[in-house]
Every structure is written in C-alpha cells, then in structure tokens.
N, C-alpha and C. Protein backbone atom coordinates (compact mmCIF):
# COMPACT_ATOMS: atom_id res chain seq x y z
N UNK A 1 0.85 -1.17 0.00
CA UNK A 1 0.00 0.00 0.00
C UNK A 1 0.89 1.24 0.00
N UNK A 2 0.60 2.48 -0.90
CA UNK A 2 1.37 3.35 -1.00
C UNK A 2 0.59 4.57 0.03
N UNK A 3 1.53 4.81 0.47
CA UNK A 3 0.87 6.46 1.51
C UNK A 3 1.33 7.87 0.81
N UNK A 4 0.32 8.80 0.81
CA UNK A 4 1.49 9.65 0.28
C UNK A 4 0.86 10.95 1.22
N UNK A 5 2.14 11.97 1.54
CA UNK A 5 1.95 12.99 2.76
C UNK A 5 1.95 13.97 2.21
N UNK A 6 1.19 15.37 1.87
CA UNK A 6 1.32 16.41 1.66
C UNK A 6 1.95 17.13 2.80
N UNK A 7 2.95 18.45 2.42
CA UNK A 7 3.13 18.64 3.39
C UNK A 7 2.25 20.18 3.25
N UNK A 8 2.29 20.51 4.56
CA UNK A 8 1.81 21.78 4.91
C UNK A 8 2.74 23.32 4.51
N UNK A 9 1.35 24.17 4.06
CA UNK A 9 2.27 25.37 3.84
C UNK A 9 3.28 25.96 4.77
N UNK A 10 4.35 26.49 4.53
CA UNK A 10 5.24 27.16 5.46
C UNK A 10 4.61 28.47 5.47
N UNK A 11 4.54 28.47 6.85
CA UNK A 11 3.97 30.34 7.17
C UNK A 11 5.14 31.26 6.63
N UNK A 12 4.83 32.21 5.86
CA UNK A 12 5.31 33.64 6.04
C UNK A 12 5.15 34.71 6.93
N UNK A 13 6.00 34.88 8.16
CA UNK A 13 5.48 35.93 8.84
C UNK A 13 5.95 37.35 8.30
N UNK A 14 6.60 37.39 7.12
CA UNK A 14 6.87 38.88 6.84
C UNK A 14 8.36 39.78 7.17
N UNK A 15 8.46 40.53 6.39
CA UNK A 15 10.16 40.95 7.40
C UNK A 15 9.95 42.30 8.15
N UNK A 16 8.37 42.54 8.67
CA UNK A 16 8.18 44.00 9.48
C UNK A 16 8.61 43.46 10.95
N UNK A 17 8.90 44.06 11.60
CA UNK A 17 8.95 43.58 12.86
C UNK A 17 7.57 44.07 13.54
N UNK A 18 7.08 44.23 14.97
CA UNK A 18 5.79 44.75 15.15
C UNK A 18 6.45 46.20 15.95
N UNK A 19 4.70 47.24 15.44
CA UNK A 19 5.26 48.42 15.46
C UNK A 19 5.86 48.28 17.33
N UNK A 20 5.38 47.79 18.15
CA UNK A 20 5.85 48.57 19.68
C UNK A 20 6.97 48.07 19.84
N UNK A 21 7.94 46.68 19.13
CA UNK A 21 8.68 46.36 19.10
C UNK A 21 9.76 47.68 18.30
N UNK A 22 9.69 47.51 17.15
CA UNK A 22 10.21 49.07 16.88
C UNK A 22 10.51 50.28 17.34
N UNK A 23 9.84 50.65 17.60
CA UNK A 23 9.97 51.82 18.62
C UNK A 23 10.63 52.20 20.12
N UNK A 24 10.55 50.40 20.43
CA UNK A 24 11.34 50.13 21.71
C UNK A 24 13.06 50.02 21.11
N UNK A 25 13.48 49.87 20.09
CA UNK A 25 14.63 49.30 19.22
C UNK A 25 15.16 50.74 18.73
N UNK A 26 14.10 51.14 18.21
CA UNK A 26 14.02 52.84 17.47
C UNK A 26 14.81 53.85 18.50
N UNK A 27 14.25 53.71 19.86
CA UNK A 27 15.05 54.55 20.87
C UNK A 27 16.09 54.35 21.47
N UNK A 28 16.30 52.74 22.06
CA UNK A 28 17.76 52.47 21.98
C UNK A 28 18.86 52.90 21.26
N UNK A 29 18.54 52.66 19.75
CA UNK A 29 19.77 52.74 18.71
C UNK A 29 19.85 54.53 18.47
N UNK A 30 18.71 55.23 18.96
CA UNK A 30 19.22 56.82 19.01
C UNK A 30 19.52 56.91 20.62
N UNK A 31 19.53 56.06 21.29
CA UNK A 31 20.25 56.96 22.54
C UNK A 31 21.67 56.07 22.27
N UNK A 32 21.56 55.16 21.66
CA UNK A 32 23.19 54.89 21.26
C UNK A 32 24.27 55.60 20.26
N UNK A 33 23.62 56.07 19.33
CA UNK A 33 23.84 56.67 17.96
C UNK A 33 24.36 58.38 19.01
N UNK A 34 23.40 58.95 19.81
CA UNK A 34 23.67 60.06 21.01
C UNK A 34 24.58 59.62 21.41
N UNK A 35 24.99 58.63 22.14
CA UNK A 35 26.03 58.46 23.56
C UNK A 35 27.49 58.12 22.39
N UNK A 36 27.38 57.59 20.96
CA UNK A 36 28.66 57.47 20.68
C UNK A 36 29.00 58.86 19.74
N UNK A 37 28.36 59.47 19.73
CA UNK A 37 28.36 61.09 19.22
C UNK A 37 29.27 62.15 20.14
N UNK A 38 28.16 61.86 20.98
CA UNK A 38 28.78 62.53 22.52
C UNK A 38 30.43 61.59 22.82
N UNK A 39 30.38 61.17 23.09
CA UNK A 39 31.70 60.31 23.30
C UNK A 39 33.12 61.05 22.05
N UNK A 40 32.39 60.15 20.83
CA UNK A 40 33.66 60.99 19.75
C UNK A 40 33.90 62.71 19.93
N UNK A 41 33.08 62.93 20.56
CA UNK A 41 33.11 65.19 20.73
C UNK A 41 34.05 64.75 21.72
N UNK A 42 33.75 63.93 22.99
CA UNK A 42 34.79 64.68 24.08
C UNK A 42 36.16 64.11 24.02
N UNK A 43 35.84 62.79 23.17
CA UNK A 43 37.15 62.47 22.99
C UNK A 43 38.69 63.48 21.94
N UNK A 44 37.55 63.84 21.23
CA UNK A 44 38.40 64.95 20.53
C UNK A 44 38.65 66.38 21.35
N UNK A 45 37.85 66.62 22.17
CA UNK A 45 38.41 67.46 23.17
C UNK A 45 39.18 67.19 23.98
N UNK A 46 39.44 65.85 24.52
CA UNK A 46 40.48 65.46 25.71
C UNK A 46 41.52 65.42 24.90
N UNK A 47 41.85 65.23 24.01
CA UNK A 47 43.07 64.61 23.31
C UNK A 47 43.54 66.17 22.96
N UNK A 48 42.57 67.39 22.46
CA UNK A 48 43.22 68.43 22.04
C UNK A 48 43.70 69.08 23.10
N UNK A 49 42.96 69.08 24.36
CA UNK A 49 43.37 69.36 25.84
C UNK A 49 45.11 68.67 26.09
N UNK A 50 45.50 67.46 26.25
CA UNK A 50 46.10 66.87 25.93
C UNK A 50 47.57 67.48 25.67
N UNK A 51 47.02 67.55 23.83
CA UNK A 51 48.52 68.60 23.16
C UNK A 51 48.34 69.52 23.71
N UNK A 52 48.23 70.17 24.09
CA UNK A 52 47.79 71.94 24.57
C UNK A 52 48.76 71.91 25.62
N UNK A 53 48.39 71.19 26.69
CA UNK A 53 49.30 70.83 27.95
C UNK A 53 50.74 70.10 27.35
N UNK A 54 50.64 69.45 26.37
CA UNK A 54 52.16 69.07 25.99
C UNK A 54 52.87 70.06 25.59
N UNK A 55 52.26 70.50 24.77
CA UNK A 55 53.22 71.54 24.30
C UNK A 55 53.64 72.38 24.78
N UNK A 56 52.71 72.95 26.04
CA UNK A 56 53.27 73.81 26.70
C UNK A 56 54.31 73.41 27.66
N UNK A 57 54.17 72.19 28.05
CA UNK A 57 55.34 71.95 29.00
C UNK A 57 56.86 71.35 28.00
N UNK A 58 56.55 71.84 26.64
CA UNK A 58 57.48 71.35 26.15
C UNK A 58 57.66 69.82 25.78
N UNK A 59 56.77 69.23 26.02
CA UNK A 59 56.51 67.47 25.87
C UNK A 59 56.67 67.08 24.46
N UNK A 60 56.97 65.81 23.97
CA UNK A 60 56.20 65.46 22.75
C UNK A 60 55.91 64.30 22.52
N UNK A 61 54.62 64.06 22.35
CA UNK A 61 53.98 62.57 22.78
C UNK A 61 53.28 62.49 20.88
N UNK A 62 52.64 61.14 21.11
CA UNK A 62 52.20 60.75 20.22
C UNK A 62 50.57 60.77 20.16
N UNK A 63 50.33 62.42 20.29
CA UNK A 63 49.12 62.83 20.66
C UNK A 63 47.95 62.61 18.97
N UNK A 64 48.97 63.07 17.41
CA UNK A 64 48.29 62.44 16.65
C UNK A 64 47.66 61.74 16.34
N UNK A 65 48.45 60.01 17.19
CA UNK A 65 48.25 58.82 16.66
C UNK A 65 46.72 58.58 17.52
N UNK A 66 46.73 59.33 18.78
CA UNK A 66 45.85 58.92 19.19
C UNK A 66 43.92 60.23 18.58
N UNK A 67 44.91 61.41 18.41
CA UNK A 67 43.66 62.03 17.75
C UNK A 67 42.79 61.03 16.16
N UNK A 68 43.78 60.59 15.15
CA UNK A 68 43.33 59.58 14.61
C UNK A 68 42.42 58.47 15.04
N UNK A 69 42.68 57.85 15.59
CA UNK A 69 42.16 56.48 16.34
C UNK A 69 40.27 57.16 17.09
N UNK A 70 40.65 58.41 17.68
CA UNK A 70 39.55 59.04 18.06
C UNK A 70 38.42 59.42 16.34
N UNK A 71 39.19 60.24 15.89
CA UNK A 71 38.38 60.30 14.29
C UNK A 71 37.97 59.07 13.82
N UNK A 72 39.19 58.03 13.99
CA UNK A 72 38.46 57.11 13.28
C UNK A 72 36.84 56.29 13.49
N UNK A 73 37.19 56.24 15.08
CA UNK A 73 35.93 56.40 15.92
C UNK A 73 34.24 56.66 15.64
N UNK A 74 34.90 58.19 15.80
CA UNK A 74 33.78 59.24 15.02
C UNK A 74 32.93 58.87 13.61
N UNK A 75 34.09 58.35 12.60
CA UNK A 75 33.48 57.98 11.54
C UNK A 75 32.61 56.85 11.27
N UNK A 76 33.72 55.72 12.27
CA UNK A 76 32.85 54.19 12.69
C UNK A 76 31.46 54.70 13.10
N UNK A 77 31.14 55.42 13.73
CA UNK A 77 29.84 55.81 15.02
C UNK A 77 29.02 56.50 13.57
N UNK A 78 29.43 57.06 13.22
CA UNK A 78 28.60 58.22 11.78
C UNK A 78 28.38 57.48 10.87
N UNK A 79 28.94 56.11 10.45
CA UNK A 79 28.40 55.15 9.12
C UNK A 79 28.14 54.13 9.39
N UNK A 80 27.63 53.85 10.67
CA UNK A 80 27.42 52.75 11.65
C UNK A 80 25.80 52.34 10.42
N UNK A 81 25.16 53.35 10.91
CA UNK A 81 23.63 53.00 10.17
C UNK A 81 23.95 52.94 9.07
N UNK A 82 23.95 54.15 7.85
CA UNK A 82 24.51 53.66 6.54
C UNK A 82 24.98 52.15 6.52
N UNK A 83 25.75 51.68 7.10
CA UNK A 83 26.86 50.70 5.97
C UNK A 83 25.83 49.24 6.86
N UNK A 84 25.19 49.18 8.18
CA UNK A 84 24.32 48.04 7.91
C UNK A 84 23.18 48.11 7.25
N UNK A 85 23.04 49.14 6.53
CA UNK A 85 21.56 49.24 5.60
C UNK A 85 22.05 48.90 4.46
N UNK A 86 23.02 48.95 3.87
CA UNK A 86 23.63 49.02 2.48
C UNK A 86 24.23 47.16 2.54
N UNK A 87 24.34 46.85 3.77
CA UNK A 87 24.88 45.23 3.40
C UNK A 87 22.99 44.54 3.67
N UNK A 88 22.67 44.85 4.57
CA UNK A 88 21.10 44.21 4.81
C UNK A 88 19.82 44.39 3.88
N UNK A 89 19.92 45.25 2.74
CA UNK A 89 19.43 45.84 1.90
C UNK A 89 19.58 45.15 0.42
C-alpha cells in the first residue's frame, strides 16, 4: 500500500517587525547613535586638551596617533547606520 503525505504550507510571517517592538529598538539605537556622538566630541576634546598641555610643558607625545584612532571612531559611530543598511538591503 502506497501512503502519500502532503506537506503543509510554510507560514510567512513577513520581514516587518511589530510596530511597539520598533519603537522600543528605534530609541535604543538613538540613545546609542547620542552616547557614541557625545563620546567621539569629548574624545576629541580630551586629546586636544592633551597637546595643549604638551606643548606647553614642552613634551612630545604621540598625541596624533591617538587624535586619529579618536576620528576614526567618530566615523565608525557616523556610518554605523549607513553601511548596515547598504549590506542588509
């Protein structure tokens, strides 16, 4: 005797997430998107603070390497959204 099994449709639930879920996600990622904003500003202020005081005492440190590393920062934090929309997209 032969049996034969249909199988059942696979649900589609869709790729929205639900709206209160969103909005709970929505505010996180702007008080994160804020706090690493805020962060790259003061970091570029401590570091210019920094040389200011070196130089005046005549110092010379490797205050560049680290103002870089801070920019680079800044930019990571500023194309954070861009560049996972552009690979998830």
């Amino acid at each position: 005797m032969l049996t034969i099994f249909q199988a059942a449709a696979v649900p589609d639930p869709g790729r929205d997430a639900p709206p209160e879920l969103t909005e709970k996600i929505d505010l996180v990622l702007g008080i994160a998107a804020w706090a690493g904003t805020a962060a790259g500003v003061a970091g570029v202020l401590v570091t210019g603070a920094m040389m200011a005081i070196s130089v005046k005492r005549g110092e010379s440190s490797e205050h560049m390497s680290r103002l870089g590393m801070v920019l680079g920062g800044c930019v990571l934090v500023a194309t954070a959204g861009p560049l996972v929309q552009f690979v998830f997209n």
